[in-house]
Protein backbone atom coordinates (compact mmCIF):
# COMPACT_ATOMS: atom_id res chain seq x y z
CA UNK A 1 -63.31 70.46 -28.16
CA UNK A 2 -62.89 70.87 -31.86
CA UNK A 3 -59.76 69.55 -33.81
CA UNK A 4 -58.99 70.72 -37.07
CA UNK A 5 -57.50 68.33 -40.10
CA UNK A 6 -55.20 68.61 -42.68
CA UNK A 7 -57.27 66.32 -44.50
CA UNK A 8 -55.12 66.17 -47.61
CA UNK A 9 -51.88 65.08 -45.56
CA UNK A 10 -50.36 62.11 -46.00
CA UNK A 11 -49.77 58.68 -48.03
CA UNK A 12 -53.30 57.26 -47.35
CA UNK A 13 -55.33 60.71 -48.11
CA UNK A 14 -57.94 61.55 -47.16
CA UNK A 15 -60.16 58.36 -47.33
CA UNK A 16 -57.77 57.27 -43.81
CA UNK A 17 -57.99 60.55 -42.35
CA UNK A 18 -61.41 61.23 -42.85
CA UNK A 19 -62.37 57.24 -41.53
CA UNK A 20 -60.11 58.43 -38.47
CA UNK A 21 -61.61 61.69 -38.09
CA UNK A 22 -64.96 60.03 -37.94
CA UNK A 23 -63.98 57.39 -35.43
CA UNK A 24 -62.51 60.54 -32.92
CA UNK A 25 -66.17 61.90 -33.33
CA UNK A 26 -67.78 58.58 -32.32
CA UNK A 27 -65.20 57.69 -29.36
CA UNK A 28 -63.72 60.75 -28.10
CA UNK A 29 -66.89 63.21 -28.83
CA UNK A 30 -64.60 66.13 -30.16
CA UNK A 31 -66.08 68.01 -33.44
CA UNK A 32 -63.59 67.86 -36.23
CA UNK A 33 -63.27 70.63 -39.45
CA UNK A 34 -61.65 68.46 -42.46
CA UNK A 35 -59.76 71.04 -44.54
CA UNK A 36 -59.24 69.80 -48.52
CA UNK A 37 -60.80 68.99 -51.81
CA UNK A 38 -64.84 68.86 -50.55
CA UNK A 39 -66.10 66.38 -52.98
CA UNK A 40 -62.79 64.48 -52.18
CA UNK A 41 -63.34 64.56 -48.68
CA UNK A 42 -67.55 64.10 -49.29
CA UNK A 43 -66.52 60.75 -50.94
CA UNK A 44 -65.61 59.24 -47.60
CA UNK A 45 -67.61 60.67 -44.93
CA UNK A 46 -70.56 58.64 -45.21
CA UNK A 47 -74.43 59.91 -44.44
CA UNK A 48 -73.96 60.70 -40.79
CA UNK A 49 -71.91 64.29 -41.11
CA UNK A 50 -72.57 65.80 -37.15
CA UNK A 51 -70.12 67.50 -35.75
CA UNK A 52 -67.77 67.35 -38.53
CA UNK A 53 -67.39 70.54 -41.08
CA UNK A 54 -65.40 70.53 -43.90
CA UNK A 55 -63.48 73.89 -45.06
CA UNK A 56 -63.09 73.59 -48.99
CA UNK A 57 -58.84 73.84 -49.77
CA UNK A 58 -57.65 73.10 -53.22
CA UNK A 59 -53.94 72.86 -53.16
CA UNK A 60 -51.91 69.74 -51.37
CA UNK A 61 -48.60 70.57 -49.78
CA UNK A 62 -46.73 67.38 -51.94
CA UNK A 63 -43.13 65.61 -50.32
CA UNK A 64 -41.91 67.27 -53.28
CA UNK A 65 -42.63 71.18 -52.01
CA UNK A 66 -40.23 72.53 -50.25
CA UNK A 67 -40.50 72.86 -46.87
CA UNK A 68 -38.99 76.49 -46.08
CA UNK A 69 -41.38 77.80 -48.88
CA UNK A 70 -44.95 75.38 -48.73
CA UNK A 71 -47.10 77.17 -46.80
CA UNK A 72 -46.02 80.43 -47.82
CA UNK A 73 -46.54 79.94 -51.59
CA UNK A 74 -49.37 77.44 -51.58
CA UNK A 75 -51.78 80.00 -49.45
CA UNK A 76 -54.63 77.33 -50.19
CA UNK A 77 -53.17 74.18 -49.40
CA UNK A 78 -55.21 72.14 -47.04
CA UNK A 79 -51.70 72.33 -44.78
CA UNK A 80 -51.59 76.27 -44.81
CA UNK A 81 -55.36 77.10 -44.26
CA UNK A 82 -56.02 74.31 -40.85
CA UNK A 83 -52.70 76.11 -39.80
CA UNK A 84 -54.20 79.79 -40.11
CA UNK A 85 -57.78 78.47 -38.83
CA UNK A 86 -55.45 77.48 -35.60
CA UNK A 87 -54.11 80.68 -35.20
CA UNK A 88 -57.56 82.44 -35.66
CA UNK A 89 -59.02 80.45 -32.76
CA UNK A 90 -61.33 78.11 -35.15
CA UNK A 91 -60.02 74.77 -33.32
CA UNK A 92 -58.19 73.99 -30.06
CA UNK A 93 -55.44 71.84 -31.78
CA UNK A 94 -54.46 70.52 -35.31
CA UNK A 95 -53.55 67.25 -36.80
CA UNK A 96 -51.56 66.52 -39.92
CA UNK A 97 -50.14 63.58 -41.64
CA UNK A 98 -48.46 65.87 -44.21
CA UNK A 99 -44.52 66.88 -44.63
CA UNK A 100 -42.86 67.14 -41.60
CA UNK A 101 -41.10 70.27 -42.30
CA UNK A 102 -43.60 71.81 -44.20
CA UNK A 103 -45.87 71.39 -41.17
CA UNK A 104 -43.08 72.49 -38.34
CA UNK A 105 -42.55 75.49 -40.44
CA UNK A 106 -46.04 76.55 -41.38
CA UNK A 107 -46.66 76.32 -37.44
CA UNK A 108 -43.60 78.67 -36.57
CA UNK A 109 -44.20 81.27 -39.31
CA UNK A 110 -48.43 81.04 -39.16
CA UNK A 111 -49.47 79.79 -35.65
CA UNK A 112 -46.17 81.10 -33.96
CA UNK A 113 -43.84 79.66 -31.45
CA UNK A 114 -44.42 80.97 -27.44
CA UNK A 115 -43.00 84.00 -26.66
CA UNK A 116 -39.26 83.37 -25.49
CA UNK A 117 -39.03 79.85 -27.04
CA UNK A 118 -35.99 79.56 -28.84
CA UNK A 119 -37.00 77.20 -31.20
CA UNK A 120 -39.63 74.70 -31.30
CA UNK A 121 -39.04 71.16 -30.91
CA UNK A 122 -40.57 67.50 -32.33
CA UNK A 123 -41.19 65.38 -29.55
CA UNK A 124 -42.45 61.69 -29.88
CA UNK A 125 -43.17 59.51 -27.18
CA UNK A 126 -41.20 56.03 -27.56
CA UNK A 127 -41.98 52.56 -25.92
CA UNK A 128 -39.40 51.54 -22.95
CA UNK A 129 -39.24 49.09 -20.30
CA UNK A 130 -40.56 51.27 -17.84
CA UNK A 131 -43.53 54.30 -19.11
CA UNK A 132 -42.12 55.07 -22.33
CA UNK A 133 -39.54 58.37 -22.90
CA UNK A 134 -40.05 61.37 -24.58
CA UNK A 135 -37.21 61.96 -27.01
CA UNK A 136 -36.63 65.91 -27.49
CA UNK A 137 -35.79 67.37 -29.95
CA UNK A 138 -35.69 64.30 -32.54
CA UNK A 139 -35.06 66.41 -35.93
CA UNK A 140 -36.56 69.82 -35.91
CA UNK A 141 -32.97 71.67 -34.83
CA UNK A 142 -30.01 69.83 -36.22
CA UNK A 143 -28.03 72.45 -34.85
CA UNK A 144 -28.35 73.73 -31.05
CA UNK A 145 -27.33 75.89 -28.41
CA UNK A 146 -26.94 74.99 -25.30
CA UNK A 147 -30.35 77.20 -24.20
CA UNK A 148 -32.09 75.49 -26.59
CA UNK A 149 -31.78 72.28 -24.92
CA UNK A 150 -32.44 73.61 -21.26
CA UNK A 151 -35.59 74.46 -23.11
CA UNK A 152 -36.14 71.29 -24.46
CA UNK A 153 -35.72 69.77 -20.87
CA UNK A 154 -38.12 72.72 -19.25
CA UNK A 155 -40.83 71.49 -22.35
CA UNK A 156 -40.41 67.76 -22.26
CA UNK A 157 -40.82 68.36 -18.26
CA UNK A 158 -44.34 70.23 -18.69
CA UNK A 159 -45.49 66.99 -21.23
CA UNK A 160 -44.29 64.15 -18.81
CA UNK A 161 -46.10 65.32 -16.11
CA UNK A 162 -49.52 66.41 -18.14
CA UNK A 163 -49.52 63.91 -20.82
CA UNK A 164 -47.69 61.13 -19.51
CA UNK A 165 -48.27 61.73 -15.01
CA UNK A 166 -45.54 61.44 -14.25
CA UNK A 167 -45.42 63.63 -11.03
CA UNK A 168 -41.21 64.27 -11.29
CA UNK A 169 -40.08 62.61 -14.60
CA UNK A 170 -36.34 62.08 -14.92
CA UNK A 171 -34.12 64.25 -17.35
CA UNK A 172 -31.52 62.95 -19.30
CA UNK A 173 -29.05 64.74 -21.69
CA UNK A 174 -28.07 62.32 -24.37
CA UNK A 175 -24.47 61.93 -24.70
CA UNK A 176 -21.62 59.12 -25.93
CA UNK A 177 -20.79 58.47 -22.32
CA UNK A 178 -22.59 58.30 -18.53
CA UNK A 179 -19.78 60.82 -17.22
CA UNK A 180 -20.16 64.42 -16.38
CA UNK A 181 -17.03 65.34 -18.56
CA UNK A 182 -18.14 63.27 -21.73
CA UNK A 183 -19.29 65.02 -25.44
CA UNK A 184 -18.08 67.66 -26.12
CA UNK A 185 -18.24 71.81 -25.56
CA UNK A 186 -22.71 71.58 -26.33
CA UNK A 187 -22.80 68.49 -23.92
CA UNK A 188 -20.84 70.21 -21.42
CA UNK A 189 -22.67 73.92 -21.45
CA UNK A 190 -26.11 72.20 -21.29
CA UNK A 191 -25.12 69.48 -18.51
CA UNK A 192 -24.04 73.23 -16.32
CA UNK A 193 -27.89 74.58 -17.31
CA UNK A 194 -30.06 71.46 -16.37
CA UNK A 195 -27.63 70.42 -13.55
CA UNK A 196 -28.24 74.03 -12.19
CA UNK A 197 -32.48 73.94 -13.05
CA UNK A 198 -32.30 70.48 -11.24
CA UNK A 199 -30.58 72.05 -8.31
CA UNK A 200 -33.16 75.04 -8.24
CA UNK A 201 -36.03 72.34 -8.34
CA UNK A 202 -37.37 73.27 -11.66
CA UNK A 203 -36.78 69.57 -13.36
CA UNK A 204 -35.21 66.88 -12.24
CA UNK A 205 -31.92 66.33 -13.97
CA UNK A 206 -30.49 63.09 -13.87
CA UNK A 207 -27.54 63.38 -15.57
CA UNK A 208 -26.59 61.91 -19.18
CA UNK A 209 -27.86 58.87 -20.99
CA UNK A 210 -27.05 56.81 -24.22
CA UNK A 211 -28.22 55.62 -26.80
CA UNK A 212 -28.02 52.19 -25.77
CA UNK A 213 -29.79 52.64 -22.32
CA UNK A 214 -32.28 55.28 -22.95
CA UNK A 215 -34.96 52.81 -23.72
CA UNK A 216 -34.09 50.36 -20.56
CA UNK A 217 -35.15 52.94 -18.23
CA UNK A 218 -34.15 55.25 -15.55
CA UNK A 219 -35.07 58.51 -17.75
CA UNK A 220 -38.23 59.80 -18.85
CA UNK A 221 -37.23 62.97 -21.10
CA UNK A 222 -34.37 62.35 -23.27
CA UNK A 223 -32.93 65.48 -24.12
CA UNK A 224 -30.84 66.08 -27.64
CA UNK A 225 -30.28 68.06 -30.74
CA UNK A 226 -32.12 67.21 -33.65
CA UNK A 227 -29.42 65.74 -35.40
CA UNK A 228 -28.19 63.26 -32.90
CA UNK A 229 -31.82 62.30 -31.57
CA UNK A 230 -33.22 61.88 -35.14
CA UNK A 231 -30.39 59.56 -35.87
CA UNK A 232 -31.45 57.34 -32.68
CA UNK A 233 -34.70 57.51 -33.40
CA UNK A 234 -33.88 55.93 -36.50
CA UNK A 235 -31.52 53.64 -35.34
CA UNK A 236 -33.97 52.55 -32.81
CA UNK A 237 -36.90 52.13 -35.52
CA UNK A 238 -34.21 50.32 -37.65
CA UNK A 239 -34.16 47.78 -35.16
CA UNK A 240 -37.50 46.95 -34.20
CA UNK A 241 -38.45 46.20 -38.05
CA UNK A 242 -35.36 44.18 -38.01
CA UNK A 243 -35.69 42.19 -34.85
CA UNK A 244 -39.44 41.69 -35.72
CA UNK A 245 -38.60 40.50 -39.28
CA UNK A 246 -35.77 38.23 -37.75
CA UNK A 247 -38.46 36.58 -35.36
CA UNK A 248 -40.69 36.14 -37.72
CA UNK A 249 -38.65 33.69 -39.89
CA UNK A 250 -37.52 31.91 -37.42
CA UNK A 251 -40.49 31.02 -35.94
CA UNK A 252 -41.89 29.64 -39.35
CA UNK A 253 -38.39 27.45 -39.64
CA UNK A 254 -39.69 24.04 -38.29
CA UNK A 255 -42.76 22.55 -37.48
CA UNK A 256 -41.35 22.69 -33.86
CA UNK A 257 -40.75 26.29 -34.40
CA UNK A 258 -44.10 26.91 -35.17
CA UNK A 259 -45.75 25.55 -32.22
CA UNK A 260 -43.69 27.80 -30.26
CA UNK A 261 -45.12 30.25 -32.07
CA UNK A 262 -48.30 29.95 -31.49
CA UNK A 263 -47.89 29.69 -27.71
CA UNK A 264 -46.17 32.75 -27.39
CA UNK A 265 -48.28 34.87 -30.21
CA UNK A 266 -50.48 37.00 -27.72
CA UNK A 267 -47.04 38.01 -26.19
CA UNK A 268 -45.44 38.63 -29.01
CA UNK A 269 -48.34 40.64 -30.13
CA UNK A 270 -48.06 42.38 -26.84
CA UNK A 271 -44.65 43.61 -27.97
CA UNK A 272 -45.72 44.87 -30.99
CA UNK A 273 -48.24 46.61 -30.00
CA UNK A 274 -46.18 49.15 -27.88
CA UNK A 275 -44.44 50.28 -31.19
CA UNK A 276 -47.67 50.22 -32.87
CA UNK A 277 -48.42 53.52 -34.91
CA UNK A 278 -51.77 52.71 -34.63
CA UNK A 279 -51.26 52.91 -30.60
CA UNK A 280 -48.88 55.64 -30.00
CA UNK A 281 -50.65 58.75 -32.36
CA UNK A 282 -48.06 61.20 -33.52
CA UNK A 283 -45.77 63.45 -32.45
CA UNK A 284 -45.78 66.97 -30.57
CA UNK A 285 -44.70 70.10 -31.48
CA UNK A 286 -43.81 71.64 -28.44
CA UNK A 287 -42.91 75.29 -27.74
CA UNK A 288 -45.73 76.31 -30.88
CA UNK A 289 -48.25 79.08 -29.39
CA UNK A 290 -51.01 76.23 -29.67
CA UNK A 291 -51.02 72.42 -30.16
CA UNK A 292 -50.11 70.82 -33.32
CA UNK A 293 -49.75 67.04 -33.59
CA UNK A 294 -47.61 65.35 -36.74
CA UNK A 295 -49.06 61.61 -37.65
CA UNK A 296 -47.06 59.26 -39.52
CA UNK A 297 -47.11 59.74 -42.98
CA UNK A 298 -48.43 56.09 -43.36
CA UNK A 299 -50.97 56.64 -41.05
CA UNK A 300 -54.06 54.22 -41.78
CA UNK A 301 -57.33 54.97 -40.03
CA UNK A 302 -56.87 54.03 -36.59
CA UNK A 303 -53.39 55.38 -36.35
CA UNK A 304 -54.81 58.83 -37.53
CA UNK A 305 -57.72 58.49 -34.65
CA UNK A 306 -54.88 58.15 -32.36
CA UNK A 307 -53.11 61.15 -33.09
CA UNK A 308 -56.16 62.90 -32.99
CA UNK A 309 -56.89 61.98 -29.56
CA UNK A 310 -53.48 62.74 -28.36
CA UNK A 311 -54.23 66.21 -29.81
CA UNK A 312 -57.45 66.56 -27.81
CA UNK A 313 -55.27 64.98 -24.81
CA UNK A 314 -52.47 67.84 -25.58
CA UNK A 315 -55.18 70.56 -25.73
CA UNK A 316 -56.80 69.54 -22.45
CA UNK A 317 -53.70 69.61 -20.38
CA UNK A 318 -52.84 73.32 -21.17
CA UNK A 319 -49.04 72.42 -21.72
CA UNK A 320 -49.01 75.73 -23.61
CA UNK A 321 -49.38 77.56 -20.25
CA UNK A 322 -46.96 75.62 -18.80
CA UNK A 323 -44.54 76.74 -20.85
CA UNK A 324 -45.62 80.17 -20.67
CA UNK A 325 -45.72 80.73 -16.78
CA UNK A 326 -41.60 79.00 -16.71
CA UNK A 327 -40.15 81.08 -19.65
CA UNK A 328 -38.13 83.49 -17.89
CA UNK A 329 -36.66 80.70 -16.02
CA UNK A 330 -36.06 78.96 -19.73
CA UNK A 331 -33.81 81.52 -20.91
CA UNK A 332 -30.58 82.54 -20.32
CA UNK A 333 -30.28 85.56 -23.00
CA UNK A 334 -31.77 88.28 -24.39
CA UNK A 335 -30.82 87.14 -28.12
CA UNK A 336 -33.32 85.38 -30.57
């Protein structure tokens, strides 16, 4: 298994992605290709170099570029040449911490989307009371059809059961209301699609979901436009910083406080460790002709090893063929 890296991407570049790259050498035994400034890159690696090659790229794709245009006019950005080593077959998945829409749209226009997909879609994994959801699409399409999110159900479907085994993970459409009738004319044409794909045995549809009981369980694929299910995502991160930050001062308001603290710290760190970057990787690009993971932009060390094992994860289970062998059952026109 070899993973190529954007080694260039990112806030803490490259001295955390190349510490993370070597880690996922030492504990996953994958070969990497670091693609970026070599002496840069050279400064970090250390004396032990196996399995790891590094493909000399001079340009950065900055949060500044834009994103329609990066990859396309920076031809040697680290970004733009581990996306065309993809698509040439150099690597069996790649791993970025770079701009988000630089890196969805180098991946549509260089590396391709599967033939018949719509549109591709970002797809993280969040923590819930039960396995954790997938939350698709979460701000690659801020505006949808109504085909584009029976797609999103068909491709969240095929990463449940590989990547999370889950052997009939349940659907949900998210909506402002439980009800059949609620949201409005998008809502109602996609609850007709995955209502009838549920009925033919395809997913399993379980109707819609909201916002405030997504993460309580009861669903495993959330299903959205990228508009609304960015701004939950969001919301929901929002949240957890503030309900951790909350916690934290009160337990260091009284001596008594304190002690409770300290009793209750491993569980408390149990909590935190389910929204952990540095646990849960990155997120998918599904419906892209071969797998490409997104890590945080923050991403230290550790968080980038975990994104690059969910890439060697995502390569393994062949979610690509998944999608591939269910596409004519994914589409309900004949217009791009």
């Amino acid at each position: 298994m070899k993973i190529i890296v954007d080694a260039m991407g990112g806030d803490n570049a490259p001295e955390a992605i190349v510490k993370g790259s070597v880690y996922a050498r030492d504990r996953l035994g994958v070969e990497l290709v670091l693609v970026g400034r070599k002496e840069e890159i050279e400064k970090y690696l250390g004396e032990d170099r196996s399995n790891i090659e590094i493909v000399d790229a001079r340009d950065v794709i900055t949060m500044e570029d834009d994103p329609s245009t990066a990859t396309r006019r920076k031809k040697d950005a680290s970004m733009t040449v581990a996306l065309t080593m993809l698509k040439n077959g150099e690597g069996d998945a790649m791993v970025s911490a770079g701009s988000t829409g630089a890196l969805l749209t180098g991946a549509t226009l260089i590396v391709k989307r599967i033939k018949g997909v719509r549109r591709a879609a970002m797809a993280p994994v969040l923590p819930s009371r039960e396995n954790g959801i997938m939350l698709i699409d979460c701000g690659a399409n801020a505006e949808c059809t109504p085909e584009y999110l029976l797609q999103f159900a068909y491709m969240g479907s095929f990463y449940a059961r590989r990547m999370m085994g889950l052997t009939q993970p349940r659907v949900g459409l998210l909506n402002i209301g439980a009800e059949e009738t609620k949201g409005g004319a998008l809502q109602h044409e996609a609850y007709k699609l995955l209502k009838t794909a549920s009925e033919e045995g395809r997913i399993n549809f379980v109707g819609n979901v909201e916002g405030s009981t997504m993460l309580l369980g009861g669903v495993d694929v959330v299903v959205s436009d990228g508009f609304s299910g960015n701004i939950v995502l969001k919301t929901a991160e929002g949240v957890a910083k503030w309900l951790f930050t909350e916690l934290k001062e009160v337990f260091m308001m009284s001596t008594k406080n304190k002690l409770a603290a300290a009793v209750i710290k491993g569980d408390v760190k149990g909590i935190a460790k389910k929204i952990d970057p540095n646990e849960v990787g990155g997120t998918a690009f599904l419906g892209i002709s071969k797998p490409v993971i997104k890590a945080h932009g923050s991403s230290g060390d550790e968080a980038f090893f975990a994104a690059i094992r969910q890439a060697k994860a995502f390569a393994e289970a062949d979610i690509v063929s998944d999608i591939e062998n269910n596409i004519d059952y994914m589409k309900i026109s004949e217009e791009a």
